[in-house]
Protein backbone atom coordinates (compact mmCIF):
# COMPACT_ATOMS: atom_id res chain seq x y z
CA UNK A 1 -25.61 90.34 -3.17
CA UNK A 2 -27.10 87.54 -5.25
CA UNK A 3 -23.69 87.05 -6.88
CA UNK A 4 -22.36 85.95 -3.51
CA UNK A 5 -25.41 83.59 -2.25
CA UNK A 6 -25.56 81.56 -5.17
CA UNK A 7 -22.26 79.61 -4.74
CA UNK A 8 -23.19 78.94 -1.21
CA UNK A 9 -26.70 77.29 -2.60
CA UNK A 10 -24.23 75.18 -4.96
CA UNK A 11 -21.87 74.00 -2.02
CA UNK A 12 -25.22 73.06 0.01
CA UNK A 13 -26.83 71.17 -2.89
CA UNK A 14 -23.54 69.38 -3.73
CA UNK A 15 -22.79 68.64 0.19
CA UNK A 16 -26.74 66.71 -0.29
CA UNK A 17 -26.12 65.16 -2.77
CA UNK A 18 -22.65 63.58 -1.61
CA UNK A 19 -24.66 62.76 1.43
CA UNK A 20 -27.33 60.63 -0.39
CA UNK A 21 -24.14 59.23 -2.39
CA UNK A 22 -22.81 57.73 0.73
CA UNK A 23 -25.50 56.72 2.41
CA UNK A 24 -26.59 54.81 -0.76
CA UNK A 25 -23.16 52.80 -0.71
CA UNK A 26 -23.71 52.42 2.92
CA UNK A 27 -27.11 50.77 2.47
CA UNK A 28 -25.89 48.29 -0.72
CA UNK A 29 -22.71 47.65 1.38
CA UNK A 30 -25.46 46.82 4.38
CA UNK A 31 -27.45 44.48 2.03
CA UNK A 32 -24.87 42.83 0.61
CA UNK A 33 -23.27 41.87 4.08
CA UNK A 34 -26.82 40.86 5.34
CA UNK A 35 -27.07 38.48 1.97
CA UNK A 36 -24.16 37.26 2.59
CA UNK A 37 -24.54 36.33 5.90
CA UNK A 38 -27.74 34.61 5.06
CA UNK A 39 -26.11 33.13 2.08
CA UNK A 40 -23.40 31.40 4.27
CA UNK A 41 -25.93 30.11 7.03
CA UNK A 42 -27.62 28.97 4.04
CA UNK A 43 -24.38 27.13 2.69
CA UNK A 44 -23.82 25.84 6.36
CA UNK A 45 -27.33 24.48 6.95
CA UNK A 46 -26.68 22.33 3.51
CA UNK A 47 -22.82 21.61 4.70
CA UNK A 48 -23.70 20.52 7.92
CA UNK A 49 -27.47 19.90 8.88
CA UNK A 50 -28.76 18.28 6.05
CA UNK A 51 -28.40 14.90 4.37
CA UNK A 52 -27.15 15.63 1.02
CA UNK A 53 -23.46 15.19 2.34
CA UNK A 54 -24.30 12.46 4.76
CA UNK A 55 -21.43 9.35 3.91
CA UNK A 56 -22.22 7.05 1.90
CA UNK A 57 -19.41 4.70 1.48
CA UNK A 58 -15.97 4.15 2.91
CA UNK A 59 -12.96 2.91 0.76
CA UNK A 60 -10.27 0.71 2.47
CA UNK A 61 -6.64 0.53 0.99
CA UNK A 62 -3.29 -0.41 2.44
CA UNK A 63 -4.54 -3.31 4.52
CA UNK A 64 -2.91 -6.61 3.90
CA UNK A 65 -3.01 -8.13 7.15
CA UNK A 66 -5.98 -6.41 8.85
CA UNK A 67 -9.16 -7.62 7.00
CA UNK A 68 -11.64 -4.52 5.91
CA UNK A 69 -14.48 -5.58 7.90
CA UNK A 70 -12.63 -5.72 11.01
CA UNK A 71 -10.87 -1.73 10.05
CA UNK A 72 -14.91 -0.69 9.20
CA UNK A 73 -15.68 -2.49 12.65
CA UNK A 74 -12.96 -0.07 14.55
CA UNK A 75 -13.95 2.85 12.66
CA UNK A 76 -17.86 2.43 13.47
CA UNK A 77 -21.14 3.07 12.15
CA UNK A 78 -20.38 6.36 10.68
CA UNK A 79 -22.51 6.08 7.22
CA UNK A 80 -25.13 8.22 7.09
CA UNK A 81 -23.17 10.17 9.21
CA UNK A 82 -22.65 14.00 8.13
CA UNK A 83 -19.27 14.25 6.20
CA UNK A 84 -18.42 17.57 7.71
CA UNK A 85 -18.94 16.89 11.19
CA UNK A 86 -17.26 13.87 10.97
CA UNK A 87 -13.92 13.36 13.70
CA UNK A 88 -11.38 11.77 11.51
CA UNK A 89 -8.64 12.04 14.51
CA UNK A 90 -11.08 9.84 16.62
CA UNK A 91 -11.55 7.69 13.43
CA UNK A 92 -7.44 6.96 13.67
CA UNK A 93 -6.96 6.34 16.73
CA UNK A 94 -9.54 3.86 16.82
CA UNK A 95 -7.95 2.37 13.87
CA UNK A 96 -4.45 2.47 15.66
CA UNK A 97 -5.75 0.15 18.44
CA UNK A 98 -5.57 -2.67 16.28
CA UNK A 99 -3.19 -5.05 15.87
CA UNK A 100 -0.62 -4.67 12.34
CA UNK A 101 -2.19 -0.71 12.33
CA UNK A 102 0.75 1.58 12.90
CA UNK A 103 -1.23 4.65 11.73
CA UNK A 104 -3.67 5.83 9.19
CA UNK A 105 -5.23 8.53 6.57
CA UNK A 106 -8.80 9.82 6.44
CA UNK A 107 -9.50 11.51 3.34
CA UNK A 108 -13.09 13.21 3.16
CA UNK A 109 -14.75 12.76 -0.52
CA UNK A 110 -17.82 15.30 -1.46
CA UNK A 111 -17.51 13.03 -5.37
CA UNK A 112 -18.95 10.85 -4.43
CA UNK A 113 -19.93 11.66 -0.31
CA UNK A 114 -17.31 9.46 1.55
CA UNK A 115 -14.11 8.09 3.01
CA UNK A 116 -11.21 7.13 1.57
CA UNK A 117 -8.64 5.37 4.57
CA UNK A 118 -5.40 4.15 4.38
CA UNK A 119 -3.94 2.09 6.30
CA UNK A 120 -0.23 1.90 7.15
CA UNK A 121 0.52 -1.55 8.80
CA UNK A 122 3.39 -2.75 11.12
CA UNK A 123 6.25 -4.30 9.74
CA UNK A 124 6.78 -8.22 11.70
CA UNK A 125 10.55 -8.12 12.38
CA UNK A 126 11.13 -10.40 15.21
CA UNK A 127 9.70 -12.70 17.75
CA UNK A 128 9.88 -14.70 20.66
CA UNK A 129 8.95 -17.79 22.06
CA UNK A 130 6.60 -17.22 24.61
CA UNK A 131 4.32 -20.31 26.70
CA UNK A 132 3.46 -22.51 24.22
CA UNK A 133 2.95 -20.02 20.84
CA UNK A 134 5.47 -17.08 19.76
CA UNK A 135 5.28 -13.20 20.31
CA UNK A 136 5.15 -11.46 17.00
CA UNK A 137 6.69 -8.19 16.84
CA UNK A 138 7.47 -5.27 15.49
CA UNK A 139 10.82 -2.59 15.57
CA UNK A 140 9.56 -1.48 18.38
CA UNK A 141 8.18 -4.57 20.30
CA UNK A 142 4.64 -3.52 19.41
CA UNK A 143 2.95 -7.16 19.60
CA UNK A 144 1.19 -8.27 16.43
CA UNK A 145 -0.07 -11.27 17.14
CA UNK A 146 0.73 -14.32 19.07
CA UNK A 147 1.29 -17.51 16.87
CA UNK A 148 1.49 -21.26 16.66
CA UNK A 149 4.76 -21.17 14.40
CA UNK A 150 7.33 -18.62 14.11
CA UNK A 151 7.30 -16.29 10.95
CA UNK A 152 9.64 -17.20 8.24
CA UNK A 153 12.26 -14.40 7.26
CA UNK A 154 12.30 -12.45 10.68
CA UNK A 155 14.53 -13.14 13.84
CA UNK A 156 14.08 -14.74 17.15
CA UNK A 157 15.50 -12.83 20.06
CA UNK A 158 16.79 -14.95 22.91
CA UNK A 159 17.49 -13.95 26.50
CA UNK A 160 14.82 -11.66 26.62
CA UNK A 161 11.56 -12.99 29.67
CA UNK A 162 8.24 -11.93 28.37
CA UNK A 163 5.86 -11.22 31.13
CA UNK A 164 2.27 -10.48 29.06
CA UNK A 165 1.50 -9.80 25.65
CA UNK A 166 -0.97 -7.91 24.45
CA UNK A 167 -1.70 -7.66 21.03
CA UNK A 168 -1.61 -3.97 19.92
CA UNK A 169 0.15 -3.50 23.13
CA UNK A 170 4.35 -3.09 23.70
CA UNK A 171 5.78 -6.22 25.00
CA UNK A 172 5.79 -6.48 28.67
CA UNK A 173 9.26 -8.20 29.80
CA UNK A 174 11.00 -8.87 32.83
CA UNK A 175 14.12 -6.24 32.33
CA UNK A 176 13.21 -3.22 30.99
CA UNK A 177 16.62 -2.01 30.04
CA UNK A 178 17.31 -4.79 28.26
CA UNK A 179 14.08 -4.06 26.33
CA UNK A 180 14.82 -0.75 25.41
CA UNK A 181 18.90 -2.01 24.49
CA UNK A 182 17.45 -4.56 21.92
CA UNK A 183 14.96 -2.09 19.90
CA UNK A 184 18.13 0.15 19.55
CA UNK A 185 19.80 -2.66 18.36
CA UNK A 186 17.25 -3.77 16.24
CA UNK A 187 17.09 -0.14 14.65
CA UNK A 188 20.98 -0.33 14.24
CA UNK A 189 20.04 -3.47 11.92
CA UNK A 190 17.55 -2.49 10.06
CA UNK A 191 19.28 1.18 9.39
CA UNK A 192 22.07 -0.91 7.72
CA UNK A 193 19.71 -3.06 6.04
CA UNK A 194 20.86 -6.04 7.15
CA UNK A 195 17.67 -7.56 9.58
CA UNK A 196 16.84 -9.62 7.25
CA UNK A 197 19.69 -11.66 7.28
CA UNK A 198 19.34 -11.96 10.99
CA UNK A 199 18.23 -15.33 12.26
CA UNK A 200 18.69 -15.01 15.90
CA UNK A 201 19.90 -12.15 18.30
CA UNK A 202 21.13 -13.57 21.77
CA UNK A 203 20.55 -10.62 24.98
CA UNK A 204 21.00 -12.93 27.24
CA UNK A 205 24.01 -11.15 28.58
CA UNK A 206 23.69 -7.59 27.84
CA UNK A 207 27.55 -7.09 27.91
CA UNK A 208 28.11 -9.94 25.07
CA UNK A 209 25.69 -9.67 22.52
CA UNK A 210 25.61 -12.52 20.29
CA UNK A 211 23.67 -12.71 16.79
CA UNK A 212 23.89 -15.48 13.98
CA UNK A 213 23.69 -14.04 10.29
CA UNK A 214 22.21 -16.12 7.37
CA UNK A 215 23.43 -19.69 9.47
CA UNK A 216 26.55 -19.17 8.36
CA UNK A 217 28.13 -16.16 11.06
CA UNK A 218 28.16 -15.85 14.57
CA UNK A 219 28.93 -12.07 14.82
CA UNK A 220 30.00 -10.96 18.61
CA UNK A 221 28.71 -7.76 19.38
CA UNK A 222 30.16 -7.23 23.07
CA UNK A 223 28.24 -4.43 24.77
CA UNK A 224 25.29 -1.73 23.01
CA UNK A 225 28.33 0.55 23.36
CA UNK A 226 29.03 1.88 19.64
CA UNK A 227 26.70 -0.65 18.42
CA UNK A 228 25.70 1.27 14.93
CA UNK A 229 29.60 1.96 14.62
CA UNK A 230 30.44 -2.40 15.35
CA UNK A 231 27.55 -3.08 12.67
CA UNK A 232 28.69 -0.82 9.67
CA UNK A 233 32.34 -2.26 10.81
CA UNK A 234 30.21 -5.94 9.80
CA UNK A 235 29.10 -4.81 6.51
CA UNK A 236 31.78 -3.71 5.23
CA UNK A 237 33.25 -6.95 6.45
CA UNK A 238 30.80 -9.50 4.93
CA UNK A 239 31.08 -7.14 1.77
CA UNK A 240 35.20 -7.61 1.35
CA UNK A 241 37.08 -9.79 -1.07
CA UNK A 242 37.91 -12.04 2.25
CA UNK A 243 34.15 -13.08 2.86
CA UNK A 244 32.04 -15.17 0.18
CA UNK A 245 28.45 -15.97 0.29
CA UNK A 246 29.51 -19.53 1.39
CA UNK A 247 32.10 -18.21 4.23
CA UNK A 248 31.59 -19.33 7.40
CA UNK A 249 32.67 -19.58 10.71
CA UNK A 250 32.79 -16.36 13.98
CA UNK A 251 33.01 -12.51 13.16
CA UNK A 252 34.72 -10.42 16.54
CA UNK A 253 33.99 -6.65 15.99
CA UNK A 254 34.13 -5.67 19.68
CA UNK A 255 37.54 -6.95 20.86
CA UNK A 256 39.37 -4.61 18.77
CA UNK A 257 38.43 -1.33 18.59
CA UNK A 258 37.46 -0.86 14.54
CA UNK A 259 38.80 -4.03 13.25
CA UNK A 260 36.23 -6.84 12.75
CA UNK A 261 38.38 -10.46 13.03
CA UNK A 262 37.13 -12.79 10.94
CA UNK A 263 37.61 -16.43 12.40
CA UNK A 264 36.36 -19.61 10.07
C-alpha cells in the first residue's frame, strides 16, 4: 500500500512546486511591467514637462530674399518652448504666409535643443505693370512683391487687368480664364527651359498669343490649344542650322499644323 501512495506524494509536491514556479515569473513579469511603466512616465516627465529640452536656438537656412528676423518673427516666440510639444505644421504654415516662402522644413535638434528651418523660396518669373509700380510674380501668379522697377531677366505679361495684389496672395485679375491659360503657358515655358529667354508674353487676345524671345523673335502662338506641342516645335526651331544667335525676324508655329515658318 505504501508502494502506491508515494508516487502520488511526488506528483503533489512537484504540481507545488510548478505552482510557486509560475507564480514567481508572474510576479517578476508584474514588477518589471510596473518599472517599466514608471520608467517611461519617468522618461515622459523629462521629454515633455521639464526644461532640459526646452529650445534654445533656431537655425535659419535657404532664405535669400526673406530676411531671418522677419522668418523668426512668423515663426514666434517659441524658445524656451518644450521641443517635444512643439507644432512644427503650425510653424510652416506660418512661414508660408510670407511673401518669396513657397514652403518649408522643421527639423527638431535634442544636440544641441533646437530648430533647424529651411526655407524654400519662390522663384520671380514674371510681372506686370500694375498703377504706378509692377506685380512680381511667381509660376503660379503667387505675388512677391510689388516694385518700383521691373526685375531684370524675367518677363512682362501684357493683356492681362490686375484687379488687387496681395503680396503672398494669387493675383486677382479681371478674366479668370485668361489667368489660369497664362500659368499653363508659363509652365509650358519653363518645362522646355526656355522662360528665360522670354521678354514679353502678349494675352491680350487669348486666340493669338504673341511672345517676343531674346528681342530678336516674335513667336505666334495662336490659341493655348497644343501649346506644349507649338513650343517644343520652337526649340527645335531656334536650335536648327537655319536659325543663328543673331537671326531675327517672326516665328509662325500655329498656322501650320507641326511646321514652325520662320519669317526674317
Amino acid at each position: 500500500m505504501n508502494g502506491r501512495v508515494q508516487p502520488g506524494n511526488d506528483d503533489i509536491r512537484a504540481r507545488h512546486i510548478k505552482r510557486q514556479q509560475q507564480h514567481i515569473k508572474m510576479m517578476k513579469r508584474r514588477r518589471f511591467i510596473f518599472f517599466s511603466v514608471l520608467a517611461v512616465i519617468a522618461l515622459l516627465i523629462i521629454l515633455f514637462f521639464t526644461p532640459l529640452f526646452d529650445i534654445k536656438s533656431i537655425n535659419i537656412s535657404g532664405n535669400n530674399k526673406i530676411d531671418a528676423a522677419v522668418i523668426k518673427q512668423a515663426i514666434g516666440s517659441v524658445e524656451e518652448e518644450n521641443l517635444f510639444r512643439l507644432d512644427k505644421k503650425k510653424i510652416i504654415k506660418n512661414i508660408k504666409t510670407l511673401p518669396y516662402a513657397d514652403d518649408a522644413q522643421v527639423k527638431k535638434t535634442v544636440f544641441p535643443v533646437g530648430l533647424e528651418v529651411t526655407v524654400k523660396e519662390c522663384i520671380p518669373v514674371c510681372y506686370i505693370p500694375y498703377k504706378e509700380g509692377y506685380v512680381i510674380l511667381d509660376k503660379n501668379f503667387r505675388v512677391l512683391e510689388i516694385a518700383e522697377a521691373p526685375f531684370e531677366g524675367i518677363s512682362e505679361l501684357a493683356g492681362i487687368g490686375v484687379v488687387s495684389a496681395t503680396p503672398a496672395a494669387v493675383l486677382s485679375t479681371d478674366d479668370n480664364d485668361k489667368q489660369s491659360t497664362a500659368i499653363e503657358c508659363i509652365a509650358s515655358l519653363i518645362d522646355h527651359d526656355i522662360m528665360s529667354g522670354v521678354v514679353k508674353i502678349d494675352f491680350s487676345d487669348i486666340n493669338a498669343i504673341v511672345f517676343n524671345y531674346e528681342n530678336r523673335l516674335n513667336v505666334l502662338c495662336g490659341s493655348p490649344v497644343d501649346f506644349s506641342k507649338k513650343i517644343s516645335m520652337f526649340t527645335k526651331a531656334v536650335s536648327s542650322s537655319k536659325l543663328n544667335e543673331n537671326s531675327r525676324g517672326t516665328i509662325d508655329i500655329y498656322s501650320i499644323s507641326g511646321k514652325a515658318i520662320y519669317t526674317p
